[in-house]
Protein backbone atom coordinates (compact mmCIF):
# COMPACT_ATOMS: atom_id res chain seq x y z
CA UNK A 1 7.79 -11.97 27.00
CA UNK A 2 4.56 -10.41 25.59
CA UNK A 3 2.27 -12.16 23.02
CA UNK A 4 3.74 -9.31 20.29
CA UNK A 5 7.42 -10.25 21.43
CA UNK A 6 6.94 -13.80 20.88
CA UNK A 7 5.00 -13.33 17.48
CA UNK A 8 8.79 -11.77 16.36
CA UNK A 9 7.04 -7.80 16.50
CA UNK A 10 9.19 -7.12 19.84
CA UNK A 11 7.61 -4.55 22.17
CA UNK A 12 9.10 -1.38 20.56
CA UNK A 13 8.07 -1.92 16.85
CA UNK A 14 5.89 0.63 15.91
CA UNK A 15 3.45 -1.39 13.45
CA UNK A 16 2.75 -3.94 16.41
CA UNK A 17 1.56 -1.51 19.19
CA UNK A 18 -1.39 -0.34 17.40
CA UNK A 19 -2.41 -3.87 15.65
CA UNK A 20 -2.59 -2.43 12.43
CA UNK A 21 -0.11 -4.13 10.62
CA UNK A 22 -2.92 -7.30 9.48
CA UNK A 23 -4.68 -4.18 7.85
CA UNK A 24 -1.87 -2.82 6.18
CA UNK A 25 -1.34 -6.39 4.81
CA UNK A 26 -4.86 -6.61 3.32
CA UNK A 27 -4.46 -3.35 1.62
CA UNK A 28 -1.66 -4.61 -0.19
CA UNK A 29 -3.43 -7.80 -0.99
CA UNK A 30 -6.15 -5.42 -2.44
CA UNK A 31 -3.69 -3.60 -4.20
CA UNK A 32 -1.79 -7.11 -5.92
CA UNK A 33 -5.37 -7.63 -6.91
CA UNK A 34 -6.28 -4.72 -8.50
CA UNK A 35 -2.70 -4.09 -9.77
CA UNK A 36 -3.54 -6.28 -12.69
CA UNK A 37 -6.12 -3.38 -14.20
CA UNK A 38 -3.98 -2.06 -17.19
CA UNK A 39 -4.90 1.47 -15.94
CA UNK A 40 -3.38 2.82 -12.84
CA UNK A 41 -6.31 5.09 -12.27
CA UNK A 42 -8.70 2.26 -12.93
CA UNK A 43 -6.96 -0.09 -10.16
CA UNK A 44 -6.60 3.07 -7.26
CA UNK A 45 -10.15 3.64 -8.12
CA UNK A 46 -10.97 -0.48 -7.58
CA UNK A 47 -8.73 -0.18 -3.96
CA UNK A 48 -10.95 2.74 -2.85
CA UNK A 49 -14.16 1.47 -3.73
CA UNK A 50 -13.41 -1.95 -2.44
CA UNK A 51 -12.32 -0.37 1.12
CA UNK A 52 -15.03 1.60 1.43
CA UNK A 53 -17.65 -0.73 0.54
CA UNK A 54 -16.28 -3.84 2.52
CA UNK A 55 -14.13 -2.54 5.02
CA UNK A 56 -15.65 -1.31 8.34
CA UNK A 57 -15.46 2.36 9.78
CA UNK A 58 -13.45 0.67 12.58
CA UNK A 59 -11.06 -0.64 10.23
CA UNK A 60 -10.52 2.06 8.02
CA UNK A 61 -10.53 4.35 11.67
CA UNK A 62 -7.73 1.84 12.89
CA UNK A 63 -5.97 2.22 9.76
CA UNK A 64 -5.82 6.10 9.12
CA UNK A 65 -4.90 5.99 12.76
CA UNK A 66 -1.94 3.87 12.03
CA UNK A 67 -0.82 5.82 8.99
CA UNK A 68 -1.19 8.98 11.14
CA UNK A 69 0.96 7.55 13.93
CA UNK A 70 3.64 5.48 11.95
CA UNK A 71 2.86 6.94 8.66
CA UNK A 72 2.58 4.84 4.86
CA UNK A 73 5.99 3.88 4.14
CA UNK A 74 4.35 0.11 4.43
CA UNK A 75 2.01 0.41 2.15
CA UNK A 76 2.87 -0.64 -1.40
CA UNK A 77 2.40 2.29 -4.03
CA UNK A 78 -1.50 1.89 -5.20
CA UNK A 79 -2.71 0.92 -1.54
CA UNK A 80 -0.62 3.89 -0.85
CA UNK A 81 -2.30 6.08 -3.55
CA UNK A 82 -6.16 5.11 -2.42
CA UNK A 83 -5.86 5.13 1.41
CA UNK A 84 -4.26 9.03 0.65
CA UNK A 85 -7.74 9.36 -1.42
CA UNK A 86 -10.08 8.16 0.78
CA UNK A 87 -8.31 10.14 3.90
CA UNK A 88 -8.62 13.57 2.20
């Protein structure tokens, strides 16, 4: 049994071969955070400038990578909205 398989991923799930999936949990974390603004542009805008500023190329790399290969259906809907932002 591999480290993933034991850690209840399981060799074939998509999210666990590219170790992504902690990064696609602090997105969403971001996004519960900045959900709260009472405008939704206000709170995609607070996502994208928080990932860019505190994030590292490597993690937003590792991430776009992830989306690319598995694509965003994990991501919750404002995480979803800024990462689409910040990849264009």
């Amino acid at each position: 049994m591999t480290l993933a398989e034991s850690a209840g991923g399981g060799a074939a799930s998509p999210h666990r071969q590219d170790g992504a999936e902690h990064l696609v949990k602090m997105a969403n974390d971001i996004g519960h955070f900045f959900g709260a603004e009472p405008q939704r542009a206000e709170a995609v805008a607070g996502i994208v400038n928080h990932i860019s500023k505190f994030w590292t190329k490597r993690m937003r790399d590792k991430l776009r990578a992830h989306i690319k290969n598995v694509g965003d259906a994990e991501l919750e809907e404002l995480p979803r909205e800024a990462l689409r932002q910040l990849m264009s």
